[in-house]
C-alpha atoms as a PDB file:
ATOM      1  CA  UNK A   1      95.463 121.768  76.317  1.00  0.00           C
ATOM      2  CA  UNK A   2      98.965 121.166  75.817  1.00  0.00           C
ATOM      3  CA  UNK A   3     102.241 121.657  77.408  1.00  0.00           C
ATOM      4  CA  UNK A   4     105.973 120.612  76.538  1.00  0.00           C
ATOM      5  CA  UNK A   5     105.748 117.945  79.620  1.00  0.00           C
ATOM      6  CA  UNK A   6     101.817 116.959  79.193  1.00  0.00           C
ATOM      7  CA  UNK A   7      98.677 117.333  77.271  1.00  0.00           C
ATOM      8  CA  UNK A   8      95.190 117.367  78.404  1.00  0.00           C
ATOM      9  CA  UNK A   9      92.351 115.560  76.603  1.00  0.00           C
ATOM     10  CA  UNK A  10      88.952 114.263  77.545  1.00  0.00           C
ATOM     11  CA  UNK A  11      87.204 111.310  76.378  1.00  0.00           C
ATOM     12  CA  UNK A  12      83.910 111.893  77.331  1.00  0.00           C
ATOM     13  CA  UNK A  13      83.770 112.938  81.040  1.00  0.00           C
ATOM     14  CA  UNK A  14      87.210 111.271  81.448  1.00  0.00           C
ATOM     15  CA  UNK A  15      89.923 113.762  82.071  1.00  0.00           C
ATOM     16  CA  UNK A  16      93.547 112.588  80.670  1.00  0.00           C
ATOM     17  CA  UNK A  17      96.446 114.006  81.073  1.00  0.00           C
ATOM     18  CA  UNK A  18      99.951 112.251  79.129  1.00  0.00           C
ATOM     19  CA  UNK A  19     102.820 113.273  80.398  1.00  0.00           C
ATOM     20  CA  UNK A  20     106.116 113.583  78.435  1.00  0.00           C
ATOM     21  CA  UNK A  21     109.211 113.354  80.815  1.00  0.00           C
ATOM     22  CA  UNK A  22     112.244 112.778  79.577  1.00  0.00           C
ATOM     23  CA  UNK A  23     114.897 111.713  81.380  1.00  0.00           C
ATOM     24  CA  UNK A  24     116.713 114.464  82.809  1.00  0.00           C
ATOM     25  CA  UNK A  25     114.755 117.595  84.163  1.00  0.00           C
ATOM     26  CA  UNK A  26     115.155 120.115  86.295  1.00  0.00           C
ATOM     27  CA  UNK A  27     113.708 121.367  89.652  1.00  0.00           C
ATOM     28  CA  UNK A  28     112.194 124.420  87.587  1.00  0.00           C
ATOM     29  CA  UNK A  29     110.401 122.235  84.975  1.00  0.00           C
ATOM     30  CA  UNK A  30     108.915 119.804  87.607  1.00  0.00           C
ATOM     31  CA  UNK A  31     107.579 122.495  89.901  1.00  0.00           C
ATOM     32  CA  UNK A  32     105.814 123.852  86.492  1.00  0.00           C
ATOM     33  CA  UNK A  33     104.666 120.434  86.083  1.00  0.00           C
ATOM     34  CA  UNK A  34     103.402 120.016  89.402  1.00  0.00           C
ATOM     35  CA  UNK A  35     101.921 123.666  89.535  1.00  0.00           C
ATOM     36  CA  UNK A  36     100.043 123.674  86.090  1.00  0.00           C
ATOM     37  CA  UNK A  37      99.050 119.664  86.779  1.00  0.00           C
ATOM     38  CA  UNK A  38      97.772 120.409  89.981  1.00  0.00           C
ATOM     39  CA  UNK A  39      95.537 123.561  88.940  1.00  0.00           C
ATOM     40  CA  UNK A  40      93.913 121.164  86.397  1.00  0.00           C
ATOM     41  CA  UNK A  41      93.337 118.434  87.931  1.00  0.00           C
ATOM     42  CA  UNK A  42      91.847 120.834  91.667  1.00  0.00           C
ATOM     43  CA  UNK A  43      88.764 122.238  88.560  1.00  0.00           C
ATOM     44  CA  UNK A  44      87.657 118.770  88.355  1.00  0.00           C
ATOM     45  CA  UNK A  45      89.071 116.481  91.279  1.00  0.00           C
ATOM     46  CA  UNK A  46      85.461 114.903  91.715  1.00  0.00           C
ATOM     47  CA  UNK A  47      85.597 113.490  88.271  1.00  0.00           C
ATOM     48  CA  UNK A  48      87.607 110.290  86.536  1.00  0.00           C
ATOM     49  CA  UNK A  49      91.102 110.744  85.782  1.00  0.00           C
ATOM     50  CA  UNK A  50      93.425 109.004  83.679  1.00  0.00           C
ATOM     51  CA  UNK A  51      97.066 109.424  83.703  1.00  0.00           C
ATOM     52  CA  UNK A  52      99.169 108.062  80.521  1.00  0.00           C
ATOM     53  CA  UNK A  53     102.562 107.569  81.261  1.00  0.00           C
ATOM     54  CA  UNK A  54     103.979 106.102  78.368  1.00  0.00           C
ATOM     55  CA  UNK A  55     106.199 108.853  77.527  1.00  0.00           C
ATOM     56  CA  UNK A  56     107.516 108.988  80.754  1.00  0.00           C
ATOM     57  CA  UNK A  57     111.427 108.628  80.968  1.00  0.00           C
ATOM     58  CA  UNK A  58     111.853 110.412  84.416  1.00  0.00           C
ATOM     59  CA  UNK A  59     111.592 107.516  86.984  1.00  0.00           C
ATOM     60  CA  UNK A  60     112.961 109.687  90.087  1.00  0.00           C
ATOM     61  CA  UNK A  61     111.813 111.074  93.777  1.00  0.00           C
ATOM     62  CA  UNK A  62     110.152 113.742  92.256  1.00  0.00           C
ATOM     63  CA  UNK A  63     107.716 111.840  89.940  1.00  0.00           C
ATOM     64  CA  UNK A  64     106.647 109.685  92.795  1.00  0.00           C
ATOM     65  CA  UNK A  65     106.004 112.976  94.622  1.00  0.00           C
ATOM     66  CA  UNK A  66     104.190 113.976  91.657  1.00  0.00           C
ATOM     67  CA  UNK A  67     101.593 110.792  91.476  1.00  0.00           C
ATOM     68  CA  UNK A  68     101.020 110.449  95.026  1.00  0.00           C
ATOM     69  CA  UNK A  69     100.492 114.231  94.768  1.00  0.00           C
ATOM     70  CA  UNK A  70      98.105 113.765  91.987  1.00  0.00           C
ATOM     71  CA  UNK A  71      96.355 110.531  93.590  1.00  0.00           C
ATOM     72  CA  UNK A  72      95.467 112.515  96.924  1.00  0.00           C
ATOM     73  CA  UNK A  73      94.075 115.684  95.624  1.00  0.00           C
ATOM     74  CA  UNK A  74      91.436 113.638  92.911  1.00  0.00           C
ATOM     75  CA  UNK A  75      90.738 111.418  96.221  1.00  0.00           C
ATOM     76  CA  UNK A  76      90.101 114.439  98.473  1.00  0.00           C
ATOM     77  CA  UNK A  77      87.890 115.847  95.959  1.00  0.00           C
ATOM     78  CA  UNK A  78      85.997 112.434  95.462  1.00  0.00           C
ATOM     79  CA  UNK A  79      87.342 111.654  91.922  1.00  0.00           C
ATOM     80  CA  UNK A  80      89.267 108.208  91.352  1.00  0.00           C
ATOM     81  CA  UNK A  81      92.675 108.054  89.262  1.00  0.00           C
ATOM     82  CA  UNK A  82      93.970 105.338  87.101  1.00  0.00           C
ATOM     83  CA  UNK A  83      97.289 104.848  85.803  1.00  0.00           C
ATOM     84  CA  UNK A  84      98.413 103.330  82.196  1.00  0.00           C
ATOM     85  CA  UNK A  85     101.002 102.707  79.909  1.00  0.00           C
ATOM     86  CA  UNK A  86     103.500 102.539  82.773  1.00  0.00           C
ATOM     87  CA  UNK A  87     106.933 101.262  81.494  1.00  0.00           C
ATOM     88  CA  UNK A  88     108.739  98.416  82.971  1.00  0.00           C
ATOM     89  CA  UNK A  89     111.136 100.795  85.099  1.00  0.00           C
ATOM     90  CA  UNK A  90     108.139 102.569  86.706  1.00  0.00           C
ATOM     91  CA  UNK A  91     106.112  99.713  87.287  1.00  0.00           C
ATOM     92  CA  UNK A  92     109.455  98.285  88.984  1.00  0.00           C
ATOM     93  CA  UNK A  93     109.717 101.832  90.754  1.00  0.00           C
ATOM     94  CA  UNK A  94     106.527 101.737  92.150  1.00  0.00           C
ATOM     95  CA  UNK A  95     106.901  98.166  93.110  1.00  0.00           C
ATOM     96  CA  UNK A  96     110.282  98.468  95.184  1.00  0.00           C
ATOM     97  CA  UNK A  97     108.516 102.069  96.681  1.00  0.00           C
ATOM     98  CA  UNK A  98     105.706  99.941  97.947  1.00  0.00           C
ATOM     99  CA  UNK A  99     103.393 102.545  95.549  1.00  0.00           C
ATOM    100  CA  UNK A 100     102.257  99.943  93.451  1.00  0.00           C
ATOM    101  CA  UNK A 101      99.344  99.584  95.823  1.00  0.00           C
ATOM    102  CA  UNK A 102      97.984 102.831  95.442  1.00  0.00           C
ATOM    103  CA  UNK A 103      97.768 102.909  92.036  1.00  0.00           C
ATOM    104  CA  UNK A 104      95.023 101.374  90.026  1.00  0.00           C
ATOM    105  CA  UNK A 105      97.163 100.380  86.909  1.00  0.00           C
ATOM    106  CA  UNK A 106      95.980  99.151  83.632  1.00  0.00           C
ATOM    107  CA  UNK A 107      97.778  98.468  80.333  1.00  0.00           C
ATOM    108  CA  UNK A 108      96.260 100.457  77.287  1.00  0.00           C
ATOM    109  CA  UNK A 109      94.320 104.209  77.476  1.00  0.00           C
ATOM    110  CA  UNK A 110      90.990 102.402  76.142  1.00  0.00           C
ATOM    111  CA  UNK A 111      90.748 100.250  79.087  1.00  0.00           C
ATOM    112  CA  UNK A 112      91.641 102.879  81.765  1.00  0.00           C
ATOM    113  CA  UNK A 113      88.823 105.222  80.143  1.00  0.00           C
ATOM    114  CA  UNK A 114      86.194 102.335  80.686  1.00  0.00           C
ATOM    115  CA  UNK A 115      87.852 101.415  84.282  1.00  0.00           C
ATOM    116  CA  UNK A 116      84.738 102.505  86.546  1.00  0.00           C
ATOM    117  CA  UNK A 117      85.242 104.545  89.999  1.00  0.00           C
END
């Protein structure tokens, strides 16, 4: 499945969603984002999740929002969530938010797939 602001793959029973932020967007776009995200990830919340941010530009309020969001509804469902490809500036984001220990975070896709619950 694929969106202007994220796609939706599986490898194996690993659900991944990429998202592609760019640096400005507006309060319509991210509540699309955070509606369409949302419904996907409530199907399958009990599963593993990976969420590729590589392609992420948008560092604000509103992505935090977005991953602690994200984070909580996979938990409540009894799925796990791990983070990769974070960029410098949202790695440092998370860090000064006090986010970073929420977030399982890994490096490259491949070794978030094989990251167990």
């Amino acid at each position: 499945m694929s969106h202007s602001l994220f796609t939706h793959s599986s490898a194996g029973e690993v659900q991944i969603i990429e998202l592609v932020l760019p640096h400005n967007l507006d309060a319509e776009q991210f509540d699309f984002l955070n509606e369409r995200v949302g419904q996907l990830v409530d199907e399958r919340a009990n599963g593993r999740w990976v969420l590729d941010l590589a392609r992420v530009e948008y560092t604000g309020s509103a992505m935090l929002g977005l991953l602690v969001n994200l984070r909580q509804r996979i938990k409540q469902g009894g799925g796990s969530l791990v983070l990769c490809r974070l960029s410098e500036r949202m790695q440092q984001t998370l860090a000064t938010c006090s986010l970073d220990r929420l977030f399982k975070t890994v490096s490259t896709r491949e070794t978030a797939v094989k990251v167990e619950s």
